[in-house]
N, C-alpha and C. Protein backbone atom coordinates (compact mmCIF):
# COMPACT_ATOMS: atom_id res chain seq x y z
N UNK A 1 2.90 27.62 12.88
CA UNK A 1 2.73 28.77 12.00
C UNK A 1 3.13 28.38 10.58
N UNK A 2 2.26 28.78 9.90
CA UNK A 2 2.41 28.29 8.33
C UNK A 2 3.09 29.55 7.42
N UNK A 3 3.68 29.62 6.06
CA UNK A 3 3.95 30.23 4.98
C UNK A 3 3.22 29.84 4.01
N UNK A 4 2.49 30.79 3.64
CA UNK A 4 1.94 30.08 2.70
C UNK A 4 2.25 31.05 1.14
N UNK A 5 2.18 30.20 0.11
CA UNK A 5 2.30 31.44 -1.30
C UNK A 5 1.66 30.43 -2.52
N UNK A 6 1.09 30.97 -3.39
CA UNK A 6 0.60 30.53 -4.44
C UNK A 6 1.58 30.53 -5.41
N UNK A 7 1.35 29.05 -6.46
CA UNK A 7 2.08 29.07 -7.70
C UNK A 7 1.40 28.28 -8.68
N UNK A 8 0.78 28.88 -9.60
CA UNK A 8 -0.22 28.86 -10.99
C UNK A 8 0.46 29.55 -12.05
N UNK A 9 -0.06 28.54 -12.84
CA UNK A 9 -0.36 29.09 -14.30
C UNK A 9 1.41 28.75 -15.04
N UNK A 10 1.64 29.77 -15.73
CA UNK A 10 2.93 30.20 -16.35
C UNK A 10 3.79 31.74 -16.00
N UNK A 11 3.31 32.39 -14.76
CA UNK A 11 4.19 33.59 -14.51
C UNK A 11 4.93 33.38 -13.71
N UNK A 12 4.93 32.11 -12.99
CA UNK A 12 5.80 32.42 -12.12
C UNK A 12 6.37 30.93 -12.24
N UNK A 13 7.95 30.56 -11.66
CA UNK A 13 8.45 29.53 -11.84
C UNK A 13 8.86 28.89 -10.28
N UNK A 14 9.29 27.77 -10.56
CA UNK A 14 9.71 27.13 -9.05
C UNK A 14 10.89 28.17 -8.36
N UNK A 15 11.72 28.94 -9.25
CA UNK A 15 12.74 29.91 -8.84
C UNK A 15 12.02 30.66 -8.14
N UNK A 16 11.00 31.05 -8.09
CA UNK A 16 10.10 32.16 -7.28
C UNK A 16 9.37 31.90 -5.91
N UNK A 17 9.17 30.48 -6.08
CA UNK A 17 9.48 29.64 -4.60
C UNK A 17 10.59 29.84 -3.56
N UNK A 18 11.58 29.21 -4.61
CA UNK A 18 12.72 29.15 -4.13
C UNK A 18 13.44 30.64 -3.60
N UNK A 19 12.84 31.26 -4.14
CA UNK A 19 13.28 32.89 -4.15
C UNK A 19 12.75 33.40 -2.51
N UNK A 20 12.11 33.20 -2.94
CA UNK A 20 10.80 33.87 -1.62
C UNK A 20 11.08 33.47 -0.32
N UNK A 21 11.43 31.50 -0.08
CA UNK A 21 11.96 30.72 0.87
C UNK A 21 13.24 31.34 1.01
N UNK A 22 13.84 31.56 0.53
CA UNK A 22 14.96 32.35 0.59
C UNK A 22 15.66 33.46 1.65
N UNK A 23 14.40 34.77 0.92
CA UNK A 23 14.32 36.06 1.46
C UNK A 23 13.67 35.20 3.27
N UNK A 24 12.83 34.73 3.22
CA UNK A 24 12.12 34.21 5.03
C UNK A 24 12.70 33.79 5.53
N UNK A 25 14.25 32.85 5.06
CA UNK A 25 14.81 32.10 5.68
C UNK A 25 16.34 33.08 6.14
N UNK A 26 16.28 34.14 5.42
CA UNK A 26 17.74 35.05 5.35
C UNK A 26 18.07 35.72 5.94
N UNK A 27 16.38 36.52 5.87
CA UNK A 27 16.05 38.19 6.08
C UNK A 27 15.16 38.43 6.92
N UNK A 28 14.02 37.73 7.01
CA UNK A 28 13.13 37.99 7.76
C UNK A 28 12.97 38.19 9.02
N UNK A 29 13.72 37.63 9.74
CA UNK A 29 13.55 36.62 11.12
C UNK A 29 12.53 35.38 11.78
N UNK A 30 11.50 35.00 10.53
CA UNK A 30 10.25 34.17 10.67
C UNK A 30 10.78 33.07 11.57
N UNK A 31 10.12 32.66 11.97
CA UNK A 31 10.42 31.49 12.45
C UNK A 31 8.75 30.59 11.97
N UNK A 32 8.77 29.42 11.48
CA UNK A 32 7.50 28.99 11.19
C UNK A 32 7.74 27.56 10.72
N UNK A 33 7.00 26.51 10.83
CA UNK A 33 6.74 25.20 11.12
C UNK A 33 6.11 24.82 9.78
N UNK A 34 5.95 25.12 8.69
CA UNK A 34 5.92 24.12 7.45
C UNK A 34 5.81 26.08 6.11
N UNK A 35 6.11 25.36 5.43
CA UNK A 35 6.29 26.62 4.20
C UNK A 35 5.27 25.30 2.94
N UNK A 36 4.02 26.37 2.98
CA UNK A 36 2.93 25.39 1.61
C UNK A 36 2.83 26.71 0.54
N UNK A 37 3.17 25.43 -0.36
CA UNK A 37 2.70 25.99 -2.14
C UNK A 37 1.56 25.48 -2.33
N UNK A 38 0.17 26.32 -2.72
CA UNK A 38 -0.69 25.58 -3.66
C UNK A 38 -0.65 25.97 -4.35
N UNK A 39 -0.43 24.31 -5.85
CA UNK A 39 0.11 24.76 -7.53
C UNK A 39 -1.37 24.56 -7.84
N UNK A 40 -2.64 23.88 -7.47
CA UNK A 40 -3.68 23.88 -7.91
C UNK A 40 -4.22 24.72 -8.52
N UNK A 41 -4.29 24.80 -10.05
CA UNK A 41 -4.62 25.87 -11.00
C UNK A 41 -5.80 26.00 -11.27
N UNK A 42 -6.84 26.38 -10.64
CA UNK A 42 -8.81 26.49 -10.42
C UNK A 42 -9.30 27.15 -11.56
N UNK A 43 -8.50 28.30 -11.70
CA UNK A 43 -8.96 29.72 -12.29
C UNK A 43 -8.27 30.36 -13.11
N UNK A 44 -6.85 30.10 -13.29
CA UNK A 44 -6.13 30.75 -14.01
C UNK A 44 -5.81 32.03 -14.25
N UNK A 45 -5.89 32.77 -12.88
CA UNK A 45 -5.88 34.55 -12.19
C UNK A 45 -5.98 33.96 -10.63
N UNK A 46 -5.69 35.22 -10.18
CA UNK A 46 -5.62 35.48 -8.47
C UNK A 46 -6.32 35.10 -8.03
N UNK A 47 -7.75 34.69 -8.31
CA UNK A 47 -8.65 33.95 -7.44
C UNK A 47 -8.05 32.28 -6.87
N UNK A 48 -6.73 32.31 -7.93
CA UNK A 48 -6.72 30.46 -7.09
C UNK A 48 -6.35 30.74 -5.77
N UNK A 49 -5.88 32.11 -5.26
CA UNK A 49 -5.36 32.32 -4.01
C UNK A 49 -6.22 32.02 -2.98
N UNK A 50 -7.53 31.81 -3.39
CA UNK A 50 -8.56 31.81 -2.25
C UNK A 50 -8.48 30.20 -1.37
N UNK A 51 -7.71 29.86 -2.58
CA UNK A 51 -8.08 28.24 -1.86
C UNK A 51 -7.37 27.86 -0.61
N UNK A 52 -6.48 28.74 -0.12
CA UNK A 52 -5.80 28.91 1.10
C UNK A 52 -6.89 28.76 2.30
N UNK A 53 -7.79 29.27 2.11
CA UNK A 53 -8.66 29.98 3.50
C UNK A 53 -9.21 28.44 3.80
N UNK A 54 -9.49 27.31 1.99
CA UNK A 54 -11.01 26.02 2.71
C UNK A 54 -9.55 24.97 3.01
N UNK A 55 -8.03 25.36 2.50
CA UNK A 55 -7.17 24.13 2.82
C UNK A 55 -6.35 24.26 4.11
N UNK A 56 -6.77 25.67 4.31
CA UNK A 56 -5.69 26.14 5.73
C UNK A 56 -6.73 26.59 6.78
N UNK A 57 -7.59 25.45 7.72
CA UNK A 57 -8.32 26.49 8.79
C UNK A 57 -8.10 26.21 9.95
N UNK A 58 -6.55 25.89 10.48
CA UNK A 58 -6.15 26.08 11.72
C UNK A 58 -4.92 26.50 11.90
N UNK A 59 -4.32 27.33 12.97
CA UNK A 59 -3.32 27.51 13.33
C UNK A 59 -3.18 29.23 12.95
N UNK A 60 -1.57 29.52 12.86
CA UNK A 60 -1.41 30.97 12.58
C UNK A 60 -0.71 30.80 11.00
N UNK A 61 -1.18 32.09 10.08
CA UNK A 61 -1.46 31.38 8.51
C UNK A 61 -0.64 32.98 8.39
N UNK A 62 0.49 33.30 7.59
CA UNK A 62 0.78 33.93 6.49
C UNK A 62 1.42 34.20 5.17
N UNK A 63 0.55 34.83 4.68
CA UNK A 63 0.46 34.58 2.96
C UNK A 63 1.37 35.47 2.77
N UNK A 64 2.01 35.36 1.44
CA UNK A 64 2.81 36.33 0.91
C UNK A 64 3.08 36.02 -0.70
N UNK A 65 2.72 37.26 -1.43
CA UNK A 65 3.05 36.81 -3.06
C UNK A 65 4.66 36.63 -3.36
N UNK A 66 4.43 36.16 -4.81
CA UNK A 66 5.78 36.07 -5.18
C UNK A 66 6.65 37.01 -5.84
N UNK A 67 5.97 38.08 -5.96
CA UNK A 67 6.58 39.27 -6.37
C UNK A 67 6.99 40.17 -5.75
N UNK A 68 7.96 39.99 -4.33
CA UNK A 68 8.25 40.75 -3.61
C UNK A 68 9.62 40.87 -3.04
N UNK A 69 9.89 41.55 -2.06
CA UNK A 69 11.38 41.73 -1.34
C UNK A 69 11.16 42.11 -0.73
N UNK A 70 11.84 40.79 0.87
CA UNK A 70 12.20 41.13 1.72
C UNK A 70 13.59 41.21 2.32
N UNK A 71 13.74 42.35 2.81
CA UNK A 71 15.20 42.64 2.66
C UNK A 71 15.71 43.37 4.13
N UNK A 72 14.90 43.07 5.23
CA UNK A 72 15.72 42.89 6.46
C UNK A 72 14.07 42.22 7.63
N UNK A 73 14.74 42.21 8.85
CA UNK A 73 14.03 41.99 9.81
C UNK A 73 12.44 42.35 9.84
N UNK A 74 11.33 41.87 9.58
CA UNK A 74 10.48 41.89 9.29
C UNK A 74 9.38 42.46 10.59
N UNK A 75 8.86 43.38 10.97
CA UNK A 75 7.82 43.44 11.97
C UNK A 75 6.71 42.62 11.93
N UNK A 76 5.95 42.10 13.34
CA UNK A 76 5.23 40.89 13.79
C UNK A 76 4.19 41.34 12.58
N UNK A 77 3.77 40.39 11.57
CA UNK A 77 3.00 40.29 10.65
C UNK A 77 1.67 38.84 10.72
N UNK A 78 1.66 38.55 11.85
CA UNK A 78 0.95 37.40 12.31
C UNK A 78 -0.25 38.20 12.74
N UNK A 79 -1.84 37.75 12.45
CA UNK A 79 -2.71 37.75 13.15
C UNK A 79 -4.28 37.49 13.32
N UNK A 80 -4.75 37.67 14.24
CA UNK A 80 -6.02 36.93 14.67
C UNK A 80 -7.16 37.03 13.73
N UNK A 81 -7.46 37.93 13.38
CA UNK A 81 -8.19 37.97 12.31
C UNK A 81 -8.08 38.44 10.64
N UNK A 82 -8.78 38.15 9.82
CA UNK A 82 -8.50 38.22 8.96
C UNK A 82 -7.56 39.47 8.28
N UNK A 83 -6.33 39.71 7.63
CA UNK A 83 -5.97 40.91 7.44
C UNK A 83 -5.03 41.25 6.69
N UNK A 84 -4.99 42.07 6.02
CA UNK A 84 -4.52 42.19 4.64
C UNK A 84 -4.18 43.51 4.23
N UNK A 85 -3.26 43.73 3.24
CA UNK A 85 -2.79 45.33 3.11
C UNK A 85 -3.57 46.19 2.62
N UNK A 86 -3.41 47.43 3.00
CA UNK A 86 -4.43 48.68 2.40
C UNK A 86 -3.17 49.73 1.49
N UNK A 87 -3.66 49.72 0.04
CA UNK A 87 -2.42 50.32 -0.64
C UNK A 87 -2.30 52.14 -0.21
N UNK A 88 -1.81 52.17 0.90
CA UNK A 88 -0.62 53.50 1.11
C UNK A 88 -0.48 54.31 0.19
N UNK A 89 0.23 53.62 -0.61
CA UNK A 89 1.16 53.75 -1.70
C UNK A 89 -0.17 54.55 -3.01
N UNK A 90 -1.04 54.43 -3.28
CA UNK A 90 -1.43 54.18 -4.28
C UNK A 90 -2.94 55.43 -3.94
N UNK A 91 -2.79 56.24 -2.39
CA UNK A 91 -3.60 57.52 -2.32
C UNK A 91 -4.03 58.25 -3.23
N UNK A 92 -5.15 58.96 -3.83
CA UNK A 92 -5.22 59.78 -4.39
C UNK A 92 -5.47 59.43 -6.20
N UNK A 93 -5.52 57.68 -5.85
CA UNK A 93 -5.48 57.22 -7.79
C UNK A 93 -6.41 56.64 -7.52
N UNK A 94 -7.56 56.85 -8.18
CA UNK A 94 -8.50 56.24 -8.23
C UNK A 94 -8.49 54.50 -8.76
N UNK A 95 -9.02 53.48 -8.01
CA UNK A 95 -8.82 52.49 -7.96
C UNK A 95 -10.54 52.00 -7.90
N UNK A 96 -10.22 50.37 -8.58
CA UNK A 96 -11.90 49.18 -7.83
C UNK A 96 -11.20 49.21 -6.69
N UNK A 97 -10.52 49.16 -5.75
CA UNK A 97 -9.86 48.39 -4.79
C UNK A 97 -8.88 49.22 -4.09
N UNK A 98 -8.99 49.34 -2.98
CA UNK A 98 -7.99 49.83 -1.79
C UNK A 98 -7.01 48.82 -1.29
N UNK A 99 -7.50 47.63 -1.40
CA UNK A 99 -6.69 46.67 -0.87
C UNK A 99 -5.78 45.87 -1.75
N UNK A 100 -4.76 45.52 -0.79
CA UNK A 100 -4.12 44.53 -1.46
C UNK A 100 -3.50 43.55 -0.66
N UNK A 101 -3.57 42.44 -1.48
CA UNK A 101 -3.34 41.15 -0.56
C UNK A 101 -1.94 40.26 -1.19
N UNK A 102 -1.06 41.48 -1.31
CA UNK A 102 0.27 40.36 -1.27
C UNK A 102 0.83 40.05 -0.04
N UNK A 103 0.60 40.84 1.16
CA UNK A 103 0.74 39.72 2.64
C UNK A 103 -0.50 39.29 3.15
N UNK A 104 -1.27 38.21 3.74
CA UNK A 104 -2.32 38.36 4.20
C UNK A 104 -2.17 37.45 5.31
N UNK A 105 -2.82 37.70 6.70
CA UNK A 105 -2.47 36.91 7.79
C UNK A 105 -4.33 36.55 8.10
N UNK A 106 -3.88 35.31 9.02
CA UNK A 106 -5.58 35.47 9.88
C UNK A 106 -4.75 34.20 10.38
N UNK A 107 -5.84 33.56 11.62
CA UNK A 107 -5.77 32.27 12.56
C UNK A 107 -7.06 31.42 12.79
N UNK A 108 -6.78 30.49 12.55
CA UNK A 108 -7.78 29.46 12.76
C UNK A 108 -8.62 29.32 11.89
N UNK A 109 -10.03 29.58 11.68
CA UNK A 109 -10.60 29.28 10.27
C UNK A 109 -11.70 30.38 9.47
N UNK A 110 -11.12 30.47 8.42
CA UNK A 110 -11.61 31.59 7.80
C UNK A 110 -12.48 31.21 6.43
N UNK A 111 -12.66 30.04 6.43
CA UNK A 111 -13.00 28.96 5.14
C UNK A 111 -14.49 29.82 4.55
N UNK A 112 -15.43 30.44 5.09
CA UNK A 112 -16.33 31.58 5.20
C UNK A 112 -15.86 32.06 3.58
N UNK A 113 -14.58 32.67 3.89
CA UNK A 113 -14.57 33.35 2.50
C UNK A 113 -14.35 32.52 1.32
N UNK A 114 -13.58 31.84 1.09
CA UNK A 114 -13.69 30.80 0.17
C UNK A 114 -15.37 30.04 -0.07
N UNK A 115 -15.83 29.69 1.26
CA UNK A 115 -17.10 29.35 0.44
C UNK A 115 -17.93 29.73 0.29
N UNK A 116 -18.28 31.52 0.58
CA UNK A 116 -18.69 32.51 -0.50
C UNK A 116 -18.59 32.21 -1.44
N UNK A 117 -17.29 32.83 -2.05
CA UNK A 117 -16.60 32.91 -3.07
C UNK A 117 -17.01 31.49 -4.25
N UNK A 118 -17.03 30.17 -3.72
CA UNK A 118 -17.37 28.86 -4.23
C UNK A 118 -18.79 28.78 -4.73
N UNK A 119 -19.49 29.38 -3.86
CA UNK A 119 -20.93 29.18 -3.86
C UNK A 119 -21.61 30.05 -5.28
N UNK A 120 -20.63 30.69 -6.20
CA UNK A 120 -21.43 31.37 -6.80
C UNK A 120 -20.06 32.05 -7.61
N UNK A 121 -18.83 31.23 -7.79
CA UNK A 121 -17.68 31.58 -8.14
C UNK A 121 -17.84 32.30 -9.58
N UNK A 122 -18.37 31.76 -10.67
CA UNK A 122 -18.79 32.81 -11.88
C UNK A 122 -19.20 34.15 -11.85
N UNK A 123 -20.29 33.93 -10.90
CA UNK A 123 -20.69 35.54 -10.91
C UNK A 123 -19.34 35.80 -10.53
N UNK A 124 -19.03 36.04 -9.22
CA UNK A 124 -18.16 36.83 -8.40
C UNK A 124 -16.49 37.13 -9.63
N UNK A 125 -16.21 36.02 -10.71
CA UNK A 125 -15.53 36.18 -11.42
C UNK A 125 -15.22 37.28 -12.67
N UNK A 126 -16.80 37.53 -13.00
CA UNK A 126 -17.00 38.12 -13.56
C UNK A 126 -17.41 39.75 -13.46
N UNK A 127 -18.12 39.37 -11.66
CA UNK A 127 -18.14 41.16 -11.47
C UNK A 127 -17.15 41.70 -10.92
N UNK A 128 -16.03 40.79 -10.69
CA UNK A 128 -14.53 41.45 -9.84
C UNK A 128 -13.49 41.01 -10.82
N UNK A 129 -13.75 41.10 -12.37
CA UNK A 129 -12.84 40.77 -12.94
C UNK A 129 -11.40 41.71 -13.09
N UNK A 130 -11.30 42.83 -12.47
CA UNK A 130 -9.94 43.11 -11.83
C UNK A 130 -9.06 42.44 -10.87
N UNK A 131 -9.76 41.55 -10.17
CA UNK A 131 -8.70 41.08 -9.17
C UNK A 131 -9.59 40.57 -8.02
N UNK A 132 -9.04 39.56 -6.85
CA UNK A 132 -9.91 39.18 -6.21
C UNK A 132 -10.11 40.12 -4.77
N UNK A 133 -8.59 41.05 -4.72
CA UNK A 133 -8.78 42.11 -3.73
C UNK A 133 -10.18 42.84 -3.88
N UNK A 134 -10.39 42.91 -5.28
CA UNK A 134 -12.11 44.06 -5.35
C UNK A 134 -13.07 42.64 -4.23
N UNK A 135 -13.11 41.50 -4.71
CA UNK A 135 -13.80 40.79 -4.08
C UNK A 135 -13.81 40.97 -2.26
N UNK A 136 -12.66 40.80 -1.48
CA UNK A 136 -12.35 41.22 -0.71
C UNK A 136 -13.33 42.76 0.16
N UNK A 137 -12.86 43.77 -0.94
CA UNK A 137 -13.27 45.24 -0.53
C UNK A 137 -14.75 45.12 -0.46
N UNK A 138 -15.62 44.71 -1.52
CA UNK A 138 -17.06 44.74 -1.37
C UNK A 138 -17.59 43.27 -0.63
N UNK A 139 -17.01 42.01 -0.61
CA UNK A 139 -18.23 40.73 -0.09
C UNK A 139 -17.14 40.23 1.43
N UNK A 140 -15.90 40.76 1.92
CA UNK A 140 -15.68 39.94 2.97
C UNK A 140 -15.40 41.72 4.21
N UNK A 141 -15.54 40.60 5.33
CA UNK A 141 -15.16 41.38 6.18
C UNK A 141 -13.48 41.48 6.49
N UNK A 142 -12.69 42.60 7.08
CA UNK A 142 -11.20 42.12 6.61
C UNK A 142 -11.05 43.50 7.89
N UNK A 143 -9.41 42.99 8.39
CA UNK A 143 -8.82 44.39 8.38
C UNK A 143 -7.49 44.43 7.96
N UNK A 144 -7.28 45.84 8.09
CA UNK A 144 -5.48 46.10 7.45
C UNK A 144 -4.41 46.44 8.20
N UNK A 145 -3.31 45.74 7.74
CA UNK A 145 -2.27 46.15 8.12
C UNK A 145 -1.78 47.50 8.73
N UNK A 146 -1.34 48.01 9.31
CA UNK A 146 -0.84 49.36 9.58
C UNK A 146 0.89 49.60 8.15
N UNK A 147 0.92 50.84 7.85
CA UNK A 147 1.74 50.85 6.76
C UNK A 147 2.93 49.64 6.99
N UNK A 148 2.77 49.01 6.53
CA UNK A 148 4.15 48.15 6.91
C UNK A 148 4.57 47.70 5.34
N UNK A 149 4.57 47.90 4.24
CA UNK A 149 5.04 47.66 3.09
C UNK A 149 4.67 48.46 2.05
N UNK A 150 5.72 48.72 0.97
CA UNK A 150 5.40 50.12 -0.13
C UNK A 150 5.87 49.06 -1.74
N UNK A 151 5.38 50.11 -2.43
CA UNK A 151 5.75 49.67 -3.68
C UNK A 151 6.81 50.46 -4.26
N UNK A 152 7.24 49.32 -5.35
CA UNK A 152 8.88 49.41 -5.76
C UNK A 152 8.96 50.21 -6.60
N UNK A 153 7.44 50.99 -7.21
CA UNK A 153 7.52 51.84 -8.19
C UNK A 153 7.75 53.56 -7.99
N UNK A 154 8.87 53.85 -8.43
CA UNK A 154 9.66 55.35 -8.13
C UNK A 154 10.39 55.04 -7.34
N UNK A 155 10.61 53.64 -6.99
CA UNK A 155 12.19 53.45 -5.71
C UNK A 155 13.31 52.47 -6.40
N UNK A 156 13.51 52.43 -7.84
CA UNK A 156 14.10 51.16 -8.71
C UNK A 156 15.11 51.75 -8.06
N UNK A 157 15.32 52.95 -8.12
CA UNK A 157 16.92 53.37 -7.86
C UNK A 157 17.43 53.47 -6.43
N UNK A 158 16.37 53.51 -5.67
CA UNK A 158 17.00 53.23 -4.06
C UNK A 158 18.26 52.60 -3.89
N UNK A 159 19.28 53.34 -3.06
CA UNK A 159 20.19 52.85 -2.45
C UNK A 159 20.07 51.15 -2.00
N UNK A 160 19.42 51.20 -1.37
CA UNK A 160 19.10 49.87 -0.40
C UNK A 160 17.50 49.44 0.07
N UNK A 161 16.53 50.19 -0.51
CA UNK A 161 15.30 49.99 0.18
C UNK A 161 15.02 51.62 0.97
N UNK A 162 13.93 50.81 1.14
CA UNK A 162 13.15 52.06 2.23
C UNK A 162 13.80 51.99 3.37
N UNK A 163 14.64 52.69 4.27
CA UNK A 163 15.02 52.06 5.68
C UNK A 163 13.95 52.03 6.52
N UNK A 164 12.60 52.15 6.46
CA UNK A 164 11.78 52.51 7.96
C UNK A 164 10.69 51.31 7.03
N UNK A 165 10.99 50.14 6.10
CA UNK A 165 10.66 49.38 5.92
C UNK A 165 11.57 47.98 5.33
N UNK A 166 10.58 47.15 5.69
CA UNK A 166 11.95 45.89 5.02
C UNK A 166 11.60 44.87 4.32
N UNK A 167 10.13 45.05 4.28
CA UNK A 167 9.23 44.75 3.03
C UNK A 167 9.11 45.25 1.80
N UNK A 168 9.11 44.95 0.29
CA UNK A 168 8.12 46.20 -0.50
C UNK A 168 7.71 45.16 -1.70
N UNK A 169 6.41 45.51 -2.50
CA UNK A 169 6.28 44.80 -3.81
C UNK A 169 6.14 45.56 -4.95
N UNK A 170 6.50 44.17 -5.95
CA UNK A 170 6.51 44.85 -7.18
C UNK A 170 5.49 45.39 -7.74
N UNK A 171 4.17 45.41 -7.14
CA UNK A 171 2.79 45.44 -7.96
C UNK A 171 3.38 44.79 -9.44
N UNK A 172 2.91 46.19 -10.52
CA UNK A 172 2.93 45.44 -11.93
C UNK A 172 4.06 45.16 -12.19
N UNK A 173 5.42 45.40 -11.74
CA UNK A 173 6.73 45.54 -12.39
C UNK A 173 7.37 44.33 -12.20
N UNK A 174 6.55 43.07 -12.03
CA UNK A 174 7.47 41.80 -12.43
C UNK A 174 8.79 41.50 -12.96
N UNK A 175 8.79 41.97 -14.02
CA UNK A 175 10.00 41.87 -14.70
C UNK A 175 11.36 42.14 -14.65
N UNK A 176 11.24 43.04 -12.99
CA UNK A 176 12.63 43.36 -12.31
C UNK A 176 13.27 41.92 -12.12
N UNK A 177 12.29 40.86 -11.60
CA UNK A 177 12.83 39.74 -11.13
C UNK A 177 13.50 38.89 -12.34
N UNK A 178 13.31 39.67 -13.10
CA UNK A 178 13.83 38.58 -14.34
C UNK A 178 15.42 38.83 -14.51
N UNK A 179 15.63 37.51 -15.29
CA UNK A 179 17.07 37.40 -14.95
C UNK A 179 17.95 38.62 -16.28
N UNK A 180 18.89 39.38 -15.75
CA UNK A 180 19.04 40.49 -16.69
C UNK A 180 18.76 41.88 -15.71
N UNK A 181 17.74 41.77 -14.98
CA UNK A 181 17.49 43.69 -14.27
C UNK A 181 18.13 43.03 -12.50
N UNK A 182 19.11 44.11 -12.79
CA UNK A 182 19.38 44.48 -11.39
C UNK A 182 19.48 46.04 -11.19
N UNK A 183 19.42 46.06 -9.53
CA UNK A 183 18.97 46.78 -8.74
C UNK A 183 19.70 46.82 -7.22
N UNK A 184 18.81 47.26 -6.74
CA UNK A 184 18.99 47.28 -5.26
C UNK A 184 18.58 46.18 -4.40
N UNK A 185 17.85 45.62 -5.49
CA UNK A 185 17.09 44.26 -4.94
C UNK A 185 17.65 42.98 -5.02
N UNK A 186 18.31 42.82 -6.40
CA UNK A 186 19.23 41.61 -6.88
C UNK A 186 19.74 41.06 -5.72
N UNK A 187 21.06 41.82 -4.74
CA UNK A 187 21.29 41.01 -3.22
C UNK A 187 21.05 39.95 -2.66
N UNK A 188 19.48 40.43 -2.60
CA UNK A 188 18.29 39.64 -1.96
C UNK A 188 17.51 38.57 -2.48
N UNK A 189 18.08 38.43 -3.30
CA UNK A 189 17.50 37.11 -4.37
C UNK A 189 18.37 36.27 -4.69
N UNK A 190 18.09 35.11 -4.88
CA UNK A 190 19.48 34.14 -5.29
C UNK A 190 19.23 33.93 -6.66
N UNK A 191 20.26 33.32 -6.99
CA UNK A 191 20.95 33.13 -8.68
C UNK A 191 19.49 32.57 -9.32
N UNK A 192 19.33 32.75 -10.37
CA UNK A 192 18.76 31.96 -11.14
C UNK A 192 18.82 31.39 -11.39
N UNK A 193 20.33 30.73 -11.61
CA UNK A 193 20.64 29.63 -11.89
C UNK A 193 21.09 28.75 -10.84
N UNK A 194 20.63 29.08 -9.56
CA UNK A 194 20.42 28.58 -8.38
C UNK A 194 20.21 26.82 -8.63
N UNK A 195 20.52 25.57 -8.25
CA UNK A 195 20.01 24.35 -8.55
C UNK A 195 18.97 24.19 -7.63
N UNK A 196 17.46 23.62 -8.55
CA UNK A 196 16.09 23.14 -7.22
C UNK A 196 16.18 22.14 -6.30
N UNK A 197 15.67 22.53 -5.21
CA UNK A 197 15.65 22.02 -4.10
C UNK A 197 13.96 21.91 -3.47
N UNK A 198 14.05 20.49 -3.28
CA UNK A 198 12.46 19.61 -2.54
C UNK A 198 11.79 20.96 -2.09
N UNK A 199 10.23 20.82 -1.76
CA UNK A 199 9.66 22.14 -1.51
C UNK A 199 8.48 20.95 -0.95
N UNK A 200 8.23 21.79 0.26
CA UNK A 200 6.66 21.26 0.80
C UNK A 200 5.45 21.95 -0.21
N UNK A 201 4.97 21.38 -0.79
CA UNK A 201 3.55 21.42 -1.67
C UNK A 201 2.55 21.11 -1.33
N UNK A 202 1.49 21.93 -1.67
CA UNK A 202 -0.13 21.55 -1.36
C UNK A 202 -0.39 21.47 -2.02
């Protein structure tokens, strides 16, 4: 069973690696057999995420962004087909996109979507230039999660989290993670000034 998480560009740093390995290794209860970064920068937006599906097509695969907290025992998030979150959270606001793919699981090989996606990567860049979840909602087949993760926005002040979850992300609000905002979340994250440590890379 793999971990997998993307790291491009300039938003996010090796601390956010390190962060993330962290929360899976603390909190989660995962148990899983190699943790891959791909830093391969294709696109310079969320589409480099795709490259998971043509470099990962065996075994049991889950993704997770770097803008998140996990902050206890995690429910079985592994599975057979392709599948990815449906924003809960986000009812009633008109959106391109229902989905969202800061956890995404599937097994064995899903390379299909990536080489869609390859075969004609400009267009598809340009007519889903919100995000590659719109890509997702209209050109792949997918299913979703059952509620199992919320967003952090209207919960900064939570005691401790959601208790009837132990997941949640930041969507846009990055900047909690920055060093300076604490929360309810801080806990669950290590120092910033944490010293780096070797990382399996793709």
């Amino acid at each position: 069973m793999r971990i997998i998480c993307v790291r491009t560009g300039e938003k996010y740093t090796d601390w956010h690696v390190r962060n993330l390995k962290h929360m899976i290794d603390n909190y989660s209860g995962l148990s899983y057999d190699s943790f891959e970064v791909i830093e391969n920068d294709l696109y310079g937006n969320w589409y480099n995420k795709l490259q998971m599906y043509d470099k990962f097509r065996d075994g049991e695969n889950l993704y997770f962004d770097l803008d998140i907290i996990i902050y206890k025992k995690l429910p079985n998030l592994i599975r057979k087909d392709f599948t990815l979150l449906y924003d809960y959270w986000r009812e009633g606001i008109k959106s391109h996109t229902p989905l969202n793919s800061s956890i995404v699981s599937w097994t064995g090989d899903v390379s299909h979507i990536w080489k869609k996606f390859k075969s004609n990567d400009n267009y598809y860049l340009t007519k889903y230039n919100k995000g590659s979840d719109e890509f997702y909602y209209k050109e792949i087949d997918y299913k979703i999660y059952d509620d199992v993760c919320y967003s952090i926005k209207e919960h900064e002040y939570d005691k401790d989290g959601k208790p009837e979850y132990s997941v949640c992300t930041l969507g846009q609000m990055q900047h909690l993670m920055e060093e300076g905002w604490n929360g309810w979340w801080s806990k669950y994250y290590i120092s910033q000034k944490q010293p780096e440590v070797p990382q399996s890379n793709s």
